[in-house]
PDB file of N, CA and C in Angstrom:
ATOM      1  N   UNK A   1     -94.779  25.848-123.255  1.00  0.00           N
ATOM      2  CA  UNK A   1     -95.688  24.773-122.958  1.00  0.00           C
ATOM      3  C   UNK A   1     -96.257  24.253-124.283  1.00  0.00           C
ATOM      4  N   UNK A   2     -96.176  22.885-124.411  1.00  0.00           N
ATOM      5  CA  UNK A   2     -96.444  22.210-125.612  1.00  0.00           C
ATOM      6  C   UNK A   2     -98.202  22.271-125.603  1.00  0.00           C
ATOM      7  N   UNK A   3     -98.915  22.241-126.767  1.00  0.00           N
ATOM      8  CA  UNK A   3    -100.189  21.803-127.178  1.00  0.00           C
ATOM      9  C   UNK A   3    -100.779  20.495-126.184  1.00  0.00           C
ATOM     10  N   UNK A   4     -99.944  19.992-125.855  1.00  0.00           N
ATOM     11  CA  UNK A   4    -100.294  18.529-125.441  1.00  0.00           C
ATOM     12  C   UNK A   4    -100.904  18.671-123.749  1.00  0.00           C
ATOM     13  N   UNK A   5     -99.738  19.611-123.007  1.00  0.00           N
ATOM     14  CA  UNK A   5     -99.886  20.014-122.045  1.00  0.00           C
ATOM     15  C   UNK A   5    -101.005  20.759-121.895  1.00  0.00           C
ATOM     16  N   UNK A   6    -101.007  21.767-122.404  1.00  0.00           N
ATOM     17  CA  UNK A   6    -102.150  22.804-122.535  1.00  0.00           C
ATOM     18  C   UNK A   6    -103.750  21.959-122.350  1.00  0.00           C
ATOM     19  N   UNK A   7    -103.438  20.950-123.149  1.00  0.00           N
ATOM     20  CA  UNK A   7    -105.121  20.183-123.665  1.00  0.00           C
ATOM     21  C   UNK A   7    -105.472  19.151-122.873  1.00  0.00           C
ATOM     22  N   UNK A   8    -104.243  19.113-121.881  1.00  0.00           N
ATOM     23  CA  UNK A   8    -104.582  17.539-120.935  1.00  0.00           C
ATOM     24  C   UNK A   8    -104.726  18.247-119.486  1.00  0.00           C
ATOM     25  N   UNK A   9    -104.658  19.714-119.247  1.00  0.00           N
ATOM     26  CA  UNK A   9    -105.031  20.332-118.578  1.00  0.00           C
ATOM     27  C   UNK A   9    -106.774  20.383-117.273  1.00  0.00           C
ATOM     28  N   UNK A  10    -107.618  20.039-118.368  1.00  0.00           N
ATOM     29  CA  UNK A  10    -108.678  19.761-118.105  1.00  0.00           C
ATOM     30  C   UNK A  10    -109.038  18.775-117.077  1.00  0.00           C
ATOM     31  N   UNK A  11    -108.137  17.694-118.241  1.00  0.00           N
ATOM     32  CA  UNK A  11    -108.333  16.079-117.333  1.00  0.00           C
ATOM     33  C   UNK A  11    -107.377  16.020-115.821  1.00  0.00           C
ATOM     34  N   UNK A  12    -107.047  17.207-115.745  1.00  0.00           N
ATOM     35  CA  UNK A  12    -105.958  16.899-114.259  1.00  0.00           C
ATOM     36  C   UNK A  12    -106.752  17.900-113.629  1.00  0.00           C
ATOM     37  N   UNK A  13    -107.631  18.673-113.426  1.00  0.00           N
ATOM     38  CA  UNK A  13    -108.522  19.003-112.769  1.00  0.00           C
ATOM     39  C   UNK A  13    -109.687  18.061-112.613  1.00  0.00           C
ATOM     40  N   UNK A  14    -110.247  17.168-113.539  1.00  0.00           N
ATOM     41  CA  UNK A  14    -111.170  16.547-112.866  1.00  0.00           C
ATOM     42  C   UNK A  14    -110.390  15.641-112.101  1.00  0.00           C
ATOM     43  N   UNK A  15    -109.253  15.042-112.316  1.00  0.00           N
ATOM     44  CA  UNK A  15    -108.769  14.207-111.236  1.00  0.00           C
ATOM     45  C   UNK A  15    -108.557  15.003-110.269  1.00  0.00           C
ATOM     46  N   UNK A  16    -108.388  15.754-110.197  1.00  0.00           N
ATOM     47  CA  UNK A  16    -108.538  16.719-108.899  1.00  0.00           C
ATOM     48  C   UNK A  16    -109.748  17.070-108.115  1.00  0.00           C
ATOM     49  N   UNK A  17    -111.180  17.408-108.825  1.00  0.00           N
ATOM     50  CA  UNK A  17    -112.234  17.556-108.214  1.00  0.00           C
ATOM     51  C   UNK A  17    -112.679  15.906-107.979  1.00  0.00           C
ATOM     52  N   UNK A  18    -112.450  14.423-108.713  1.00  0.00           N
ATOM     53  CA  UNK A  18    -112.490  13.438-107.784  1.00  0.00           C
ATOM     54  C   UNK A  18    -112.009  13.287-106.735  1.00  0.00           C
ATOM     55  N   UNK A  19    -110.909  13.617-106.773  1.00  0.00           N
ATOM     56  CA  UNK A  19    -110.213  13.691-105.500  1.00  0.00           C
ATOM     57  C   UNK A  19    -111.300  14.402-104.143  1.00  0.00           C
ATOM     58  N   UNK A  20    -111.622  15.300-104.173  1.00  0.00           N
ATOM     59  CA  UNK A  20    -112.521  16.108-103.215  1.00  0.00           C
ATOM     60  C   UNK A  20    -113.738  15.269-102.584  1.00  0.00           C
ATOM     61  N   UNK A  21    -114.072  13.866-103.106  1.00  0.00           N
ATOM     62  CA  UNK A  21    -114.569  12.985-102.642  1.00  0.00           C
ATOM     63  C   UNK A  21    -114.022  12.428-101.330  1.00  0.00           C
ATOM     64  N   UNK A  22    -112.707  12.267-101.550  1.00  0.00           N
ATOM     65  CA  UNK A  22    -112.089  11.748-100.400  1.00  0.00           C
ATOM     66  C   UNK A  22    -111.229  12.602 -99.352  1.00  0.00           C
ATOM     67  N   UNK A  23    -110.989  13.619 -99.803  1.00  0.00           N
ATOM     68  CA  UNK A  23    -109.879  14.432 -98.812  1.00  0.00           C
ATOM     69  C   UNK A  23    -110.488  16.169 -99.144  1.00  0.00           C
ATOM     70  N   UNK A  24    -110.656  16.443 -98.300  1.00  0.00           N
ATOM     71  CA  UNK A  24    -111.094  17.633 -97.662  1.00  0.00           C
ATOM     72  C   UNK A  24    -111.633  19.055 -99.212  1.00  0.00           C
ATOM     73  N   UNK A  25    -113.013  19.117 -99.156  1.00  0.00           N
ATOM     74  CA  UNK A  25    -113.488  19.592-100.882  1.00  0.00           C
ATOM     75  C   UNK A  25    -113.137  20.791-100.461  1.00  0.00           C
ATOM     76  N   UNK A  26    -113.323  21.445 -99.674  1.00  0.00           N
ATOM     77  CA  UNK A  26    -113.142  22.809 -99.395  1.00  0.00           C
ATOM     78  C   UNK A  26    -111.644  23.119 -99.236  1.00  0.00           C
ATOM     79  N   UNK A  27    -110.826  22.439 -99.541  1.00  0.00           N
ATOM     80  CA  UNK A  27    -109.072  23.411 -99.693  1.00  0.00           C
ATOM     81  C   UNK A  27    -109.248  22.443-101.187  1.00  0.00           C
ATOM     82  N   UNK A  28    -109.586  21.655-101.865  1.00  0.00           N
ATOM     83  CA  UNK A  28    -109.369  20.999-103.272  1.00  0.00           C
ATOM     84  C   UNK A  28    -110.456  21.666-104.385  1.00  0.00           C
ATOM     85  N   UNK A  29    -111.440  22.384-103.917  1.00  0.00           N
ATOM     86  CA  UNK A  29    -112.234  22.552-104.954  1.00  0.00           C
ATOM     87  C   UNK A  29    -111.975  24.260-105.317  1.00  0.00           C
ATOM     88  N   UNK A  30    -111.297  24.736-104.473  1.00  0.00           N
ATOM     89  CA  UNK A  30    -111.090  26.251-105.120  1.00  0.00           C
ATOM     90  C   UNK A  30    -109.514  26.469-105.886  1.00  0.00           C
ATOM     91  N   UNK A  31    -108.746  25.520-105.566  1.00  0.00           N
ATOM     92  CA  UNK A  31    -107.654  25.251-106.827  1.00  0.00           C
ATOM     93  C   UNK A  31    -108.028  24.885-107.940  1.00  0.00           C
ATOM     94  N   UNK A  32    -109.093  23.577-107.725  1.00  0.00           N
ATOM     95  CA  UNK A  32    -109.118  22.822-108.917  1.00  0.00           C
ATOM     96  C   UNK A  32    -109.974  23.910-109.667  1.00  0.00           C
ATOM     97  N   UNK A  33    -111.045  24.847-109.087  1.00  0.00           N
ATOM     98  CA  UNK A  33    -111.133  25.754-110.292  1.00  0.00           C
ATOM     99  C   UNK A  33    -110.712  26.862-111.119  1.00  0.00           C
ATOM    100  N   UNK A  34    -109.390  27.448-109.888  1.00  0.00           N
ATOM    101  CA  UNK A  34    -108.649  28.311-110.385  1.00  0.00           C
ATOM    102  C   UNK A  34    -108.004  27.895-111.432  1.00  0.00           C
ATOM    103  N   UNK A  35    -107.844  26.868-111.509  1.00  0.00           N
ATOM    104  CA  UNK A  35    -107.206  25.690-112.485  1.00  0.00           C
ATOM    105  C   UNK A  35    -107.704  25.717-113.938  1.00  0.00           C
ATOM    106  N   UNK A  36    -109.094  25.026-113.496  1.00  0.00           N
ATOM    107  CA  UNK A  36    -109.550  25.291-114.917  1.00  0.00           C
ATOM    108  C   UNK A  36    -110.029  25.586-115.730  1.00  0.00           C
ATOM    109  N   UNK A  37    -109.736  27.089-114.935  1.00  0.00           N
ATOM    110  CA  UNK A  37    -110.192  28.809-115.757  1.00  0.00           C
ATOM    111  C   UNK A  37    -108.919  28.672-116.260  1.00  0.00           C
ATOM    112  N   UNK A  38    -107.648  28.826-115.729  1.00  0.00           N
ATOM    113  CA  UNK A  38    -106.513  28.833-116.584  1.00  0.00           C
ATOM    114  C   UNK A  38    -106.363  28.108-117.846  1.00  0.00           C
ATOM    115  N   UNK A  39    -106.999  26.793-117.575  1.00  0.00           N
ATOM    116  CA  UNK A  39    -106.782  25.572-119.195  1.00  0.00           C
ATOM    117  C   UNK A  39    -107.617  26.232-119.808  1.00  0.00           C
ATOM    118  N   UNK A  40    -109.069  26.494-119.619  1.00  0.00           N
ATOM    119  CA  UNK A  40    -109.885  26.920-120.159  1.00  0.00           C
ATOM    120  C   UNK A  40    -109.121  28.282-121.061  1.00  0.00           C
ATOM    121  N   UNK A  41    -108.696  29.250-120.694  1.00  0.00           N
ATOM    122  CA  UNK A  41    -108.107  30.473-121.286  1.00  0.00           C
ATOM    123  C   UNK A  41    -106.601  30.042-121.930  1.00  0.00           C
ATOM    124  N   UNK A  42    -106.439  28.936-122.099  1.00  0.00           N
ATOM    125  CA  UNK A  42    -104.952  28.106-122.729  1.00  0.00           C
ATOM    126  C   UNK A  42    -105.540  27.944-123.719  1.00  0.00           C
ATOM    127  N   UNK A  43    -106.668  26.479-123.692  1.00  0.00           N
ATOM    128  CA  UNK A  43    -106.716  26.146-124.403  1.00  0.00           C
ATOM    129  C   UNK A  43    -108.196  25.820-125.390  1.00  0.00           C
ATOM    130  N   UNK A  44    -108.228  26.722-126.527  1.00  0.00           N
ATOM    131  CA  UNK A  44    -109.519  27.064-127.404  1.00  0.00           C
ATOM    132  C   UNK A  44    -110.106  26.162-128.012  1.00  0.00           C
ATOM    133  N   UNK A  45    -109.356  24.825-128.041  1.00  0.00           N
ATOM    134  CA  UNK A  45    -109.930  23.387-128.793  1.00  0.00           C
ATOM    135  C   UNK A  45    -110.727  22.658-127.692  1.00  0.00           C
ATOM    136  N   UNK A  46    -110.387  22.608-126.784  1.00  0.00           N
ATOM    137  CA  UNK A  46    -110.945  21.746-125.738  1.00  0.00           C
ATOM    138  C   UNK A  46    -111.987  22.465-124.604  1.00  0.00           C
ATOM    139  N   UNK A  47    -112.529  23.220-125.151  1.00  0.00           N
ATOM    140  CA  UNK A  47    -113.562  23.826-124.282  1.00  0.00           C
ATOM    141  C   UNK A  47    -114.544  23.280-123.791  1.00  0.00           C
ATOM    142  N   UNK A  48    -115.035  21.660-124.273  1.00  0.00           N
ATOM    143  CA  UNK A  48    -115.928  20.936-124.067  1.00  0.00           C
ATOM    144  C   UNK A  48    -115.620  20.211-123.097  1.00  0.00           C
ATOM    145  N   UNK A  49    -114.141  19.999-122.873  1.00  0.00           N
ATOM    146  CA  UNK A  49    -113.326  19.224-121.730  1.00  0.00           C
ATOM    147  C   UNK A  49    -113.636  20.163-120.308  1.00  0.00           C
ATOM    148  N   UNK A  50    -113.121  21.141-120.733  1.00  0.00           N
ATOM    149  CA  UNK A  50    -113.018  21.966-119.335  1.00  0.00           C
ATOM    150  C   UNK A  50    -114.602  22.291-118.714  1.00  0.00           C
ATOM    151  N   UNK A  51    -115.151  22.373-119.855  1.00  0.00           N
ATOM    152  CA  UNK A  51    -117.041  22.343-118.880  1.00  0.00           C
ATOM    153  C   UNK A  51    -116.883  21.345-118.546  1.00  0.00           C
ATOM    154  N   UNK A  52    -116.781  19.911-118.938  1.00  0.00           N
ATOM    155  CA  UNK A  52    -116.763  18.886-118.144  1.00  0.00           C
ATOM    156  C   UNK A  52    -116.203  19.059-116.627  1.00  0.00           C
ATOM    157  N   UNK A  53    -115.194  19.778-116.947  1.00  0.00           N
ATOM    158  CA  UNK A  53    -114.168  19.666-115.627  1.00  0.00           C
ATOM    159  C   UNK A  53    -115.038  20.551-114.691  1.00  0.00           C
ATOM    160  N   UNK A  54    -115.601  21.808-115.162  1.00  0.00           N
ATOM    161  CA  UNK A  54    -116.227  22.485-114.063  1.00  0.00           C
ATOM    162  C   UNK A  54    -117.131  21.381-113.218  1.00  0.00           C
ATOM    163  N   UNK A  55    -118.087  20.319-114.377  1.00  0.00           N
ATOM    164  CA  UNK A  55    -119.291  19.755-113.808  1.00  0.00           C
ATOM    165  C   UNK A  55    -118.676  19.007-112.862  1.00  0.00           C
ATOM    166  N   UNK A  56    -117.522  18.256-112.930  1.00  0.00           N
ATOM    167  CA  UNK A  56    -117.253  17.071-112.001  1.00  0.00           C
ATOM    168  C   UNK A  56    -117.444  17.884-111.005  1.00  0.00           C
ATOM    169  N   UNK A  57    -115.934  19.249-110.698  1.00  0.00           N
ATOM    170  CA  UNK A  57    -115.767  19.670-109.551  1.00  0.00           C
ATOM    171  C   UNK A  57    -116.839  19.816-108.980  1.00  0.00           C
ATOM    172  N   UNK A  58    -117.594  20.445-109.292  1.00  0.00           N
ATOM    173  CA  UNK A  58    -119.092  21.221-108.733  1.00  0.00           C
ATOM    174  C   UNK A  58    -119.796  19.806-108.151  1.00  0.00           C
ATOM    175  N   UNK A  59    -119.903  18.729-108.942  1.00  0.00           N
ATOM    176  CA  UNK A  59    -120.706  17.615-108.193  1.00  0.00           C
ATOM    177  C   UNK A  59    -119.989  16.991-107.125  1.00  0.00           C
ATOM    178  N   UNK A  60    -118.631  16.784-107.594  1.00  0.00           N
ATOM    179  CA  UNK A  60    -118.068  15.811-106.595  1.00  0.00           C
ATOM    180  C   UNK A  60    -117.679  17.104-104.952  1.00  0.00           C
ATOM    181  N   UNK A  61    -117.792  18.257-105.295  1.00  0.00           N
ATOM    182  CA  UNK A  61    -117.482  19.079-104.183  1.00  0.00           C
ATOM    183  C   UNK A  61    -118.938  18.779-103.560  1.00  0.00           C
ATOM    184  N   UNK A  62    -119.914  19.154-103.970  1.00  0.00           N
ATOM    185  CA  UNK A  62    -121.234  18.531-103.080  1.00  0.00           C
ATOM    186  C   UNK A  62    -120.963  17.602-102.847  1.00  0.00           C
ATOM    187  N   UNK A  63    -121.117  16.252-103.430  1.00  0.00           N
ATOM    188  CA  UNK A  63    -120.891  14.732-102.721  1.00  0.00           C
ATOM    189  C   UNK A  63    -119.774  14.758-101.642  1.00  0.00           C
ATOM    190  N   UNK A  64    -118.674  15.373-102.202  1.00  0.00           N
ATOM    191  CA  UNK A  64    -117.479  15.414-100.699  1.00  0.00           C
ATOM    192  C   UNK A  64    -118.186  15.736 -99.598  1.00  0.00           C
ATOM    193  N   UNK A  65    -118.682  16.864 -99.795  1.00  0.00           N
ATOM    194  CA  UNK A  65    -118.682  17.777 -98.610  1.00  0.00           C
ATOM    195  C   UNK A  65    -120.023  17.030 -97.623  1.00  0.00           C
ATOM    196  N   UNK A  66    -120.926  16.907 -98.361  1.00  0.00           N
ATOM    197  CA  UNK A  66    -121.910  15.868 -97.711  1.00  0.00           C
ATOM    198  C   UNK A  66    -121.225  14.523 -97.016  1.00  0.00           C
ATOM    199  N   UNK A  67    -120.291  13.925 -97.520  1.00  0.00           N
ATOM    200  CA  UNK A  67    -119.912  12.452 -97.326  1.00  0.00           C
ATOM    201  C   UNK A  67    -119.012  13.097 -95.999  1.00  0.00           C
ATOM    202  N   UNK A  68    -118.413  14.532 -96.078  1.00  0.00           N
ATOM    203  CA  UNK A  68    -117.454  14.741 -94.959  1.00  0.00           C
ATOM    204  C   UNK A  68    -118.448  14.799 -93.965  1.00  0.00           C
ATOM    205  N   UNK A  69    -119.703  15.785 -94.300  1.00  0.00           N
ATOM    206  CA  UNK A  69    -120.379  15.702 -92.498  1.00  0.00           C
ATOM    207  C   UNK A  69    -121.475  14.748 -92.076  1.00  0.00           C
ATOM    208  N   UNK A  70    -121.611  13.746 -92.956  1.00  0.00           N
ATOM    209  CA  UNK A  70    -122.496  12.603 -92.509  1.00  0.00           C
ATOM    210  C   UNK A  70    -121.299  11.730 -91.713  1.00  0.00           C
ATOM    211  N   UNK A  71    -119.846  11.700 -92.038  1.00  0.00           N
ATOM    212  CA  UNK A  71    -118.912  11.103 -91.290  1.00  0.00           C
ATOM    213  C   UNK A  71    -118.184  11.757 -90.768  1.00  0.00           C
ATOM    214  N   UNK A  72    -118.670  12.770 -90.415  1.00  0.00           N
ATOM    215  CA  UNK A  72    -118.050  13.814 -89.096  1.00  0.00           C
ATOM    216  C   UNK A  72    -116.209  13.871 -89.563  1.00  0.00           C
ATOM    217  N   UNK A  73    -116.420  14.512 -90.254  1.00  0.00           N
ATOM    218  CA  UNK A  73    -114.722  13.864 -90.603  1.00  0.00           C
ATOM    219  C   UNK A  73    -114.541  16.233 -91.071  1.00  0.00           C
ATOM    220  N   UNK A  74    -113.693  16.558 -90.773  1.00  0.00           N
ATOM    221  CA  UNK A  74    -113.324  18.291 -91.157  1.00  0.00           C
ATOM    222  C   UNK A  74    -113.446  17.995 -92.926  1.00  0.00           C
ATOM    223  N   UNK A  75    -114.483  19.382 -92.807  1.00  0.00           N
ATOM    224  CA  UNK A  75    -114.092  19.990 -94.500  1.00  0.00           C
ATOM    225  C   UNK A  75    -113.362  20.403 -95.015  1.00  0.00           C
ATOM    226  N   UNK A  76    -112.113  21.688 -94.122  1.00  0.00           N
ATOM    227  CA  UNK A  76    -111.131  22.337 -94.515  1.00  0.00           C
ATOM    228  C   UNK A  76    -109.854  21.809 -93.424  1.00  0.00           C
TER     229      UNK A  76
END
């Protein structure tokens, strides 16, 4: 796995915890962090990325999960 991969790691978990806005946070938000504990332990330059990435998940999994039961719509 190239450097490149390793470091863009981050940013495909927060597109992933956006995602949890719209389609079900509770099966998207426990990948997306298994996720990016893995980049995180890849990659030692971008550690500032991957806290980012925790914060999205963590917010946008609240906002999902709220937006799922104000519109009655399943969490998992």
């Amino acid at each position: 796995m190239t450097s490149e991969e390793r470091d863009s790691h981050g940013a495909v978990e927060s597109v992933l915890g956006l995602l949890e806005l719209v389609y079900r946070p509770f099966r998207l938000a426990p990948v997306a962090l298994i996720l990016v504990l893995i980049a995180t332990v890849m990659s030692r330059r971008h550690q500032r990325l991957t806290g980012i990435a925790v914060a999205v998940i963590g917010v946008c999994f609240v906002v999902g999960a709220s937006l799922q039961v104000i519109t009655h719509h399943p969490l998992f």
